[in-house]
N, C-alpha and C. Protein backbone atom coordinates (compact mmCIF):
# COMPACT_ATOMS: atom_id res chain seq x y z
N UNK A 1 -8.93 25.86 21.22
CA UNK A 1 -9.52 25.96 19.90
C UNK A 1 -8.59 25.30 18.88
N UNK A 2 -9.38 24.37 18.26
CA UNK A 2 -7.79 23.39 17.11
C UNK A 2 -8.07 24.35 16.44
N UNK A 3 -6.70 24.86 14.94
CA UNK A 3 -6.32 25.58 14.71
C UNK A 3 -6.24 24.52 13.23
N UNK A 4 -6.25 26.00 11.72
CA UNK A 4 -6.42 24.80 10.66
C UNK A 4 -5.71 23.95 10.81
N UNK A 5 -4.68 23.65 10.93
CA UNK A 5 -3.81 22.46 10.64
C UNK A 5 -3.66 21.01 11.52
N UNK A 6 -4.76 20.82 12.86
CA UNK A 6 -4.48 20.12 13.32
C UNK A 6 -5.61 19.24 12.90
N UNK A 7 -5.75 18.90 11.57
CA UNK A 7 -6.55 17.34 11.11
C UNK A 7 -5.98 17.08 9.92
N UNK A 8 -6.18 15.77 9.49
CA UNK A 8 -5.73 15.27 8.19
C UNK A 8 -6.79 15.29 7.72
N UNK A 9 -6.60 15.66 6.04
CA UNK A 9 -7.97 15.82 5.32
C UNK A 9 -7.71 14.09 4.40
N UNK A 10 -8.87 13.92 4.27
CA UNK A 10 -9.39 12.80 3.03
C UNK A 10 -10.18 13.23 1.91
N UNK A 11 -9.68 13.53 1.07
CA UNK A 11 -10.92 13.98 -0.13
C UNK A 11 -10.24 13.64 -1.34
N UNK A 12 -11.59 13.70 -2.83
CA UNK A 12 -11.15 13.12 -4.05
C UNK A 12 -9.66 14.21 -4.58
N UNK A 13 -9.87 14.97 -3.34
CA UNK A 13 -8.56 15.90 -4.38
C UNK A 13 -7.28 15.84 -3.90
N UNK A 14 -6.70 14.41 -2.70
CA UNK A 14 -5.39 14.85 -1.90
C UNK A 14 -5.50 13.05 -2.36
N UNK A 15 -5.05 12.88 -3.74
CA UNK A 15 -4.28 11.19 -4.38
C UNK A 15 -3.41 11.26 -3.77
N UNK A 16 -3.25 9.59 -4.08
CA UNK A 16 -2.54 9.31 -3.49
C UNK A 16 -0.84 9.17 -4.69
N UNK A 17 0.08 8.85 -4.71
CA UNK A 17 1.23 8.89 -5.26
C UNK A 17 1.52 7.68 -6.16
N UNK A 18 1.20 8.05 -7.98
CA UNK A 18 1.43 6.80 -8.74
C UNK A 18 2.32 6.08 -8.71
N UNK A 19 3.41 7.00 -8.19
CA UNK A 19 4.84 6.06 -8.65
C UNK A 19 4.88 4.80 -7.72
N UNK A 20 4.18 5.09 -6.39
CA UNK A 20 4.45 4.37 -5.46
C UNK A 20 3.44 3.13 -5.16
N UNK A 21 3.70 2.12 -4.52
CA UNK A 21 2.80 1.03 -3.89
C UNK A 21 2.26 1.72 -3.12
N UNK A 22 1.16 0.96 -2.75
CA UNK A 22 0.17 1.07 -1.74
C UNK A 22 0.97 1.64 0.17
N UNK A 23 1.79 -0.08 0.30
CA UNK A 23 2.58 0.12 1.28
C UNK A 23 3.38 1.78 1.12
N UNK A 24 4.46 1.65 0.17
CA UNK A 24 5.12 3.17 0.20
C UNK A 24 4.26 4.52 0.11
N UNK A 25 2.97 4.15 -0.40
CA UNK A 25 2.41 5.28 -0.16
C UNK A 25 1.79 6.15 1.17
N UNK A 26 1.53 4.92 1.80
CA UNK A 26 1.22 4.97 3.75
C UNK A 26 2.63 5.22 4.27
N UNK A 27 3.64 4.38 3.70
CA UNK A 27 5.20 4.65 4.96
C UNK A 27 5.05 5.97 4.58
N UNK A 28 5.03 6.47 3.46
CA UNK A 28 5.90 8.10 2.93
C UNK A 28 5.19 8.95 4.30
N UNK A 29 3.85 9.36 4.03
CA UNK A 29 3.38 9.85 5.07
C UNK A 29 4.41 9.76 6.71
N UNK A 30 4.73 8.82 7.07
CA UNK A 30 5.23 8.77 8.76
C UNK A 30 6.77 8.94 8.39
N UNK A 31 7.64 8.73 6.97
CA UNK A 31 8.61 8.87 6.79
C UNK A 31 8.93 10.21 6.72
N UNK A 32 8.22 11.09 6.46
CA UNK A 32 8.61 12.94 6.04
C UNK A 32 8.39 13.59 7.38
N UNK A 33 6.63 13.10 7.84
CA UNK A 33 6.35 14.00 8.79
C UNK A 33 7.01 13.68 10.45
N UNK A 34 7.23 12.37 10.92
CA UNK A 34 7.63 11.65 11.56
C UNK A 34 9.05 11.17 11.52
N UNK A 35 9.88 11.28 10.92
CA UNK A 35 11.48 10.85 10.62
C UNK A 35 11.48 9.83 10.88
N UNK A 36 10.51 8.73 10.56
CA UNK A 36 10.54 7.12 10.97
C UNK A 36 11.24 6.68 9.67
N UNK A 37 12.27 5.69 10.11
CA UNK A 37 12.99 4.81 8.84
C UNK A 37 12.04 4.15 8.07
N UNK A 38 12.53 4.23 6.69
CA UNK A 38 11.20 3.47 5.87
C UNK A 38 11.08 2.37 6.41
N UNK A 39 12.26 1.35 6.77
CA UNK A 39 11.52 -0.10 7.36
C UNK A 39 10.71 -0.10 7.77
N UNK A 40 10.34 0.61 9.56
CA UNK A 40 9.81 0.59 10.06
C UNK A 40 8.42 1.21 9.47
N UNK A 41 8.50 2.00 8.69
CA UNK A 41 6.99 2.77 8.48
C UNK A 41 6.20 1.75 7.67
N UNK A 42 7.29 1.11 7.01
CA UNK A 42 6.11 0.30 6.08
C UNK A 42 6.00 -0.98 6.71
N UNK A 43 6.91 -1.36 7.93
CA UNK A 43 6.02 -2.48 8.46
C UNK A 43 5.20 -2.35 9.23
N UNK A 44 4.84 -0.81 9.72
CA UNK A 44 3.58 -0.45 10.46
C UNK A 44 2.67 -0.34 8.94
N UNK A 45 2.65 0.15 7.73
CA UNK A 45 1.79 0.00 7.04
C UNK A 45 1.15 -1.02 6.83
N UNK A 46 2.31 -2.40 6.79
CA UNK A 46 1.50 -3.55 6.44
C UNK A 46 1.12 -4.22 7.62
N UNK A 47 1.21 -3.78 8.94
CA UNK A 47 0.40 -3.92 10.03
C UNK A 47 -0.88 -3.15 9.71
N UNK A 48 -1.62 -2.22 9.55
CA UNK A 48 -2.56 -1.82 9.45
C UNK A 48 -3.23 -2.48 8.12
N UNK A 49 -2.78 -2.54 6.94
CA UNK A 49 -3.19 -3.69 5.90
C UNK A 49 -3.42 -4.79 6.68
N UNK A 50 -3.15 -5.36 7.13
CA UNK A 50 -3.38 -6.62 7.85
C UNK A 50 -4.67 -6.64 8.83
N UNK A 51 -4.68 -5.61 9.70
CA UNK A 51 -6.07 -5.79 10.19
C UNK A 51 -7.62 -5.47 9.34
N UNK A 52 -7.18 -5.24 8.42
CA UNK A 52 -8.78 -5.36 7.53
C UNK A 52 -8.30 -6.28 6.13
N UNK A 53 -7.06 -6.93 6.40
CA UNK A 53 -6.98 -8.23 5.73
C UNK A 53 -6.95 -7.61 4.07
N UNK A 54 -6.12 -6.75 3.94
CA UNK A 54 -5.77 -5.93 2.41
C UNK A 54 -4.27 -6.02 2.30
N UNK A 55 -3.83 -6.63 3.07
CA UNK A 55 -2.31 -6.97 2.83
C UNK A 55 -1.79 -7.56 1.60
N UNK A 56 -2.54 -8.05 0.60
CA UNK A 56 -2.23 -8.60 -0.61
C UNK A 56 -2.17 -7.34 -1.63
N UNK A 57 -3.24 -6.26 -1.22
CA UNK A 57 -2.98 -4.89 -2.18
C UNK A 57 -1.50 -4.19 -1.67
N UNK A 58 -0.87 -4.32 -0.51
CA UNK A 58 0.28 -3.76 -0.33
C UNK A 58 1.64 -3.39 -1.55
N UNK A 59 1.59 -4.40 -2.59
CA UNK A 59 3.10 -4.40 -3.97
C UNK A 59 1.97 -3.84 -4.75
N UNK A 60 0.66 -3.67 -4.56
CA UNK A 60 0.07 -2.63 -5.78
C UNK A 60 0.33 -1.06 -6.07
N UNK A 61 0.25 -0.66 -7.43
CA UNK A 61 0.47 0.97 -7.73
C UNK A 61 -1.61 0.92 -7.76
N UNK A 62 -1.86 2.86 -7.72
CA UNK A 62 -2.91 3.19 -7.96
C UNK A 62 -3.70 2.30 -9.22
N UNK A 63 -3.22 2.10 -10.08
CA UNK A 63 -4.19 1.97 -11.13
C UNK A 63 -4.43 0.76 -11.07
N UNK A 64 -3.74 -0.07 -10.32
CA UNK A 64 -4.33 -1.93 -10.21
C UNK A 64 -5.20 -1.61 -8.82
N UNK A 65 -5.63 -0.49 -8.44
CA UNK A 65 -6.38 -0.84 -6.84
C UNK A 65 -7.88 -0.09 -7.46
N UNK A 66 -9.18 -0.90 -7.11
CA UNK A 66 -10.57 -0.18 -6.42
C UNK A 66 -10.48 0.81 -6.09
N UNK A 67 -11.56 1.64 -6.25
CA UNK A 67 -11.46 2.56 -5.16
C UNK A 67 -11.88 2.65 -4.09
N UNK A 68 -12.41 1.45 -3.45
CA UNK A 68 -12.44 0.93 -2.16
C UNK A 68 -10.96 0.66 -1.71
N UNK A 69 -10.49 0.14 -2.11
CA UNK A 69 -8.74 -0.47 -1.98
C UNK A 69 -7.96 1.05 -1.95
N UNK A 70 -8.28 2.27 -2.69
CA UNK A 70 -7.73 3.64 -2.68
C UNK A 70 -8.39 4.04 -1.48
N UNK A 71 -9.66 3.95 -1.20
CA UNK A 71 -10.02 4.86 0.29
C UNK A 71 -9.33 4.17 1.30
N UNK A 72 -9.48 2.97 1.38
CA UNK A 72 -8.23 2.01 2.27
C UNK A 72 -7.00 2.87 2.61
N UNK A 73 -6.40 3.01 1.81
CA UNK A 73 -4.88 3.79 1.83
C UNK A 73 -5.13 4.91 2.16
N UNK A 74 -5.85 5.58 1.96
CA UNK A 74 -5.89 7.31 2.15
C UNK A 74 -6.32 7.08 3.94
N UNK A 75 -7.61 6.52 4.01
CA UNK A 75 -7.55 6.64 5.42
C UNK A 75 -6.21 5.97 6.41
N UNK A 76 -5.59 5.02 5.65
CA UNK A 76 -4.29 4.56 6.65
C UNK A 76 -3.25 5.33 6.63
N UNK A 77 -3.02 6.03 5.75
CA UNK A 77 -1.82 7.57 5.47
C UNK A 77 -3.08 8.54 6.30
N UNK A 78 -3.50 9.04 6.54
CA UNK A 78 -4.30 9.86 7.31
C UNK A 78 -4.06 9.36 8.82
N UNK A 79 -4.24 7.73 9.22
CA UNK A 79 -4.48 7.55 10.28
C UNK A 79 -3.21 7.22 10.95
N UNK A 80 -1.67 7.52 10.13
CA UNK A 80 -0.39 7.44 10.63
C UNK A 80 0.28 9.05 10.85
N UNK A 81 -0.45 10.10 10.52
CA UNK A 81 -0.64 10.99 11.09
C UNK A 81 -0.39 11.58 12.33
N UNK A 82 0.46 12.57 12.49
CA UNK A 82 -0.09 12.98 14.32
C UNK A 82 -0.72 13.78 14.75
N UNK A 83 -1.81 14.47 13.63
CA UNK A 83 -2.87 14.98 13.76
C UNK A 83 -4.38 14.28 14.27
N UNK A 84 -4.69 14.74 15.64
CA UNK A 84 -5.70 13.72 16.37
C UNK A 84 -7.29 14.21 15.90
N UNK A 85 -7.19 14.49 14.49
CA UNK A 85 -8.66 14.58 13.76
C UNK A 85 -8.63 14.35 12.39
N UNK A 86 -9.21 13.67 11.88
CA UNK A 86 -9.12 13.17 10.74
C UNK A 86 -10.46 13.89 9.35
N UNK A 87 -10.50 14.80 8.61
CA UNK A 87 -11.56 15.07 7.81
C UNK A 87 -11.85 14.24 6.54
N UNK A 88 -13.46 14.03 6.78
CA UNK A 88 -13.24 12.82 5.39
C UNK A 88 -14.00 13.81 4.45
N UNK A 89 -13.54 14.51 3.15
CA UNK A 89 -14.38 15.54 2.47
C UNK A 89 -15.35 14.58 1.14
N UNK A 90 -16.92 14.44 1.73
CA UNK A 90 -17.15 13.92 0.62
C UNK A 90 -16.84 12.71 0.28
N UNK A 91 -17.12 11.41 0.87
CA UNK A 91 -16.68 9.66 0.81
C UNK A 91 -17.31 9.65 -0.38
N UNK A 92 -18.33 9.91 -0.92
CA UNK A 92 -19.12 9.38 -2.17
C UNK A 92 -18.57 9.59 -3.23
N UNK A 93 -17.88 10.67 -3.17
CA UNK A 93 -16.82 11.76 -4.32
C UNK A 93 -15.87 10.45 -4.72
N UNK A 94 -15.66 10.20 -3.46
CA UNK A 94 -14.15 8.91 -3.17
C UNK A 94 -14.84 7.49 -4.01
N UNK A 95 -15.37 6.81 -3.07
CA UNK A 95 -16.15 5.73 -3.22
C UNK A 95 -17.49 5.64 -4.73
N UNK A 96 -18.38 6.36 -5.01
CA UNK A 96 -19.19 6.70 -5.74
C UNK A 96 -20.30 5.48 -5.65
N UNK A 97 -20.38 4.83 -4.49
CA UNK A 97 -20.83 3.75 -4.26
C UNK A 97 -21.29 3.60 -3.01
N UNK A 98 -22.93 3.65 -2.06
CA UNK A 98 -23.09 4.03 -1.08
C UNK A 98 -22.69 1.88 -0.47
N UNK A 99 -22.54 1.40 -1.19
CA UNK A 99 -22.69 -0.08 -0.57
C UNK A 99 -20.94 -0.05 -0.41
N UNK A 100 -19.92 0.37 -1.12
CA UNK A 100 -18.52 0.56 -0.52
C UNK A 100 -18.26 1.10 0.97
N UNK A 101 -19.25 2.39 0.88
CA UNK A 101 -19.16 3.05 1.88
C UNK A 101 -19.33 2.67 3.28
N UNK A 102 -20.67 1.77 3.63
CA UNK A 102 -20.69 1.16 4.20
C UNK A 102 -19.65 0.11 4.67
N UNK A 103 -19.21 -0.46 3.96
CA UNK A 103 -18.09 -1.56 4.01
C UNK A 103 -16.98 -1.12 5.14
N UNK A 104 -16.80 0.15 4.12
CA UNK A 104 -15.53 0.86 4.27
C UNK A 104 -15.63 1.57 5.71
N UNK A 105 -17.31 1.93 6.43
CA UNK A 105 -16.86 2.56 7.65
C UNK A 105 -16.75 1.49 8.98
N UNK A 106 -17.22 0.66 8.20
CA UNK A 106 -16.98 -1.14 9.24
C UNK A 106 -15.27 -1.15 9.65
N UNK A 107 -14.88 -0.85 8.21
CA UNK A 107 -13.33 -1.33 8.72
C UNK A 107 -12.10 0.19 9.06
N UNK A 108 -13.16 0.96 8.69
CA UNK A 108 -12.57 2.53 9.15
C UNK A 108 -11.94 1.94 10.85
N UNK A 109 -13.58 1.23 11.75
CA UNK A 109 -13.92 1.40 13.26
C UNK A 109 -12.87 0.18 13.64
N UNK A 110 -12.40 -0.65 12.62
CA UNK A 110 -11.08 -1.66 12.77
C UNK A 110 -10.14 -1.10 13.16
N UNK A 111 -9.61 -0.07 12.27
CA UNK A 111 -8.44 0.63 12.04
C UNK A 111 -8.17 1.53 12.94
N UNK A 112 -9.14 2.57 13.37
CA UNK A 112 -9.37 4.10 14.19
C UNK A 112 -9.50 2.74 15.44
N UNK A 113 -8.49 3.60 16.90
CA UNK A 113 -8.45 3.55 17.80
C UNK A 113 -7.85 4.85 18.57
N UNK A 114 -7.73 5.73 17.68
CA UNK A 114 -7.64 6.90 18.68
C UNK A 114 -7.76 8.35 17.97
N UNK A 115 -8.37 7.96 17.03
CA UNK A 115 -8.32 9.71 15.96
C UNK A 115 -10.09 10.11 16.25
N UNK A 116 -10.62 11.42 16.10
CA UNK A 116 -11.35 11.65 15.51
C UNK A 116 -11.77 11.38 14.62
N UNK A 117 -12.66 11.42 13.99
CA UNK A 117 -13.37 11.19 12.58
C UNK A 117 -14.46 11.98 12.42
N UNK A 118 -14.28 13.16 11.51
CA UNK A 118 -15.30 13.79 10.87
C UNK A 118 -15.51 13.54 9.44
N UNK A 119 -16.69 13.32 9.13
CA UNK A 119 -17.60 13.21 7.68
C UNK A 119 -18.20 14.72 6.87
N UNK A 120 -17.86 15.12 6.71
CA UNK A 120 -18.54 16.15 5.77
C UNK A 120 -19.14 15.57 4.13
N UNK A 121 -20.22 15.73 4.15
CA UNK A 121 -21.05 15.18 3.05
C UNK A 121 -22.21 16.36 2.58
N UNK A 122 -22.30 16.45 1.00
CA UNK A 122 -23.30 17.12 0.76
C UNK A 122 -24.70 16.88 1.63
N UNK A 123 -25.65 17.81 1.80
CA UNK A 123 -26.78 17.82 2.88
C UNK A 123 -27.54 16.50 2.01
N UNK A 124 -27.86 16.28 0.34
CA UNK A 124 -28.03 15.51 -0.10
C UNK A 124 -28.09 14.29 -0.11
N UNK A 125 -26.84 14.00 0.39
CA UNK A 125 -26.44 12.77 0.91
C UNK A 125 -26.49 12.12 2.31
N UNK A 126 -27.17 12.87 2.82
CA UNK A 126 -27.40 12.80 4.54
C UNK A 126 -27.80 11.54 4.98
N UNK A 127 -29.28 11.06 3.99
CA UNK A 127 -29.93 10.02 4.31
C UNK A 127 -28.61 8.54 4.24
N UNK A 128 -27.68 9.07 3.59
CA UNK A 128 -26.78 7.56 3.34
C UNK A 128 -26.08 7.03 4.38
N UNK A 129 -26.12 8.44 5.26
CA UNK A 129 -25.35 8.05 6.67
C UNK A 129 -25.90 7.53 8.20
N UNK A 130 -27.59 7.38 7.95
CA UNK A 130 -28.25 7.30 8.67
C UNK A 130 -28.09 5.47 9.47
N UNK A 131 -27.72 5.31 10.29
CA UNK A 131 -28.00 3.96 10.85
C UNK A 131 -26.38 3.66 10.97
N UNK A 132 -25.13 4.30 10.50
CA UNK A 132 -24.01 3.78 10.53
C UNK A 132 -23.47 4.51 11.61
């Protein structure tokens, strides 16, 4: 039986860190929980930037990024994790845009090669998930 703590949550309420870039905001994650040297964490960050080709948002802070470019990061700090389930609370909350969303679960299936992925979405919003 997984137990609360074995998933990473995604939702509008777990920002990401102003002070920091994009990149430092993904290393921090594998740097605290993981004792990985920042080098290394953030050149696995900008390895994962790189496969959905966002490597140019890497020297950005929050307020120069989309919030397509913010769900980007949250799911790559989620998906450096060593929790093997990932909760997404509410993408629309995140995104507010069902045509991001889409985008965004194209390059989720880039990124994810070995996590879970759960969606929790108002019942409302059900129809948006239909066909993806």
């Amino acid at each position: 039986m997984a137990e609360l703590s074995d998933y990473s949550l995604i939702s509008a309420d777990t920002p990401l860190i102003s002070n920091l870039n994009m990149i430092e905001n993904i290393a921090l994650i594998h740097e605290v929980h993981n004792h990985t040297p920042t080098n290394i964490a953030q050149e696995e960050a900008k390895e994962y930037l790189n496969k959905i080709k966002k490597l140019d948002i890497g020297l950005k802070r929050t307020h120069q990024c989309n919030e397509v470019e913010i769900f980007y990061i949250m799911i790559i700090r989620a998906l450096m994790t060593s929790e093997k389930t990932i909760v997404i609370l509410h993408p629309l909350a995140i995104l507010q845009n069902i045509e991001f969303l889409a985008i965004s679960m194209k390059n989720l299936s880039i990124l994810n090669d070995n996590k879970n992925i759960i969606i929790l979405e108002n019942d409302i919003n059900r129809f948006h998930y239909e066909g993806m």
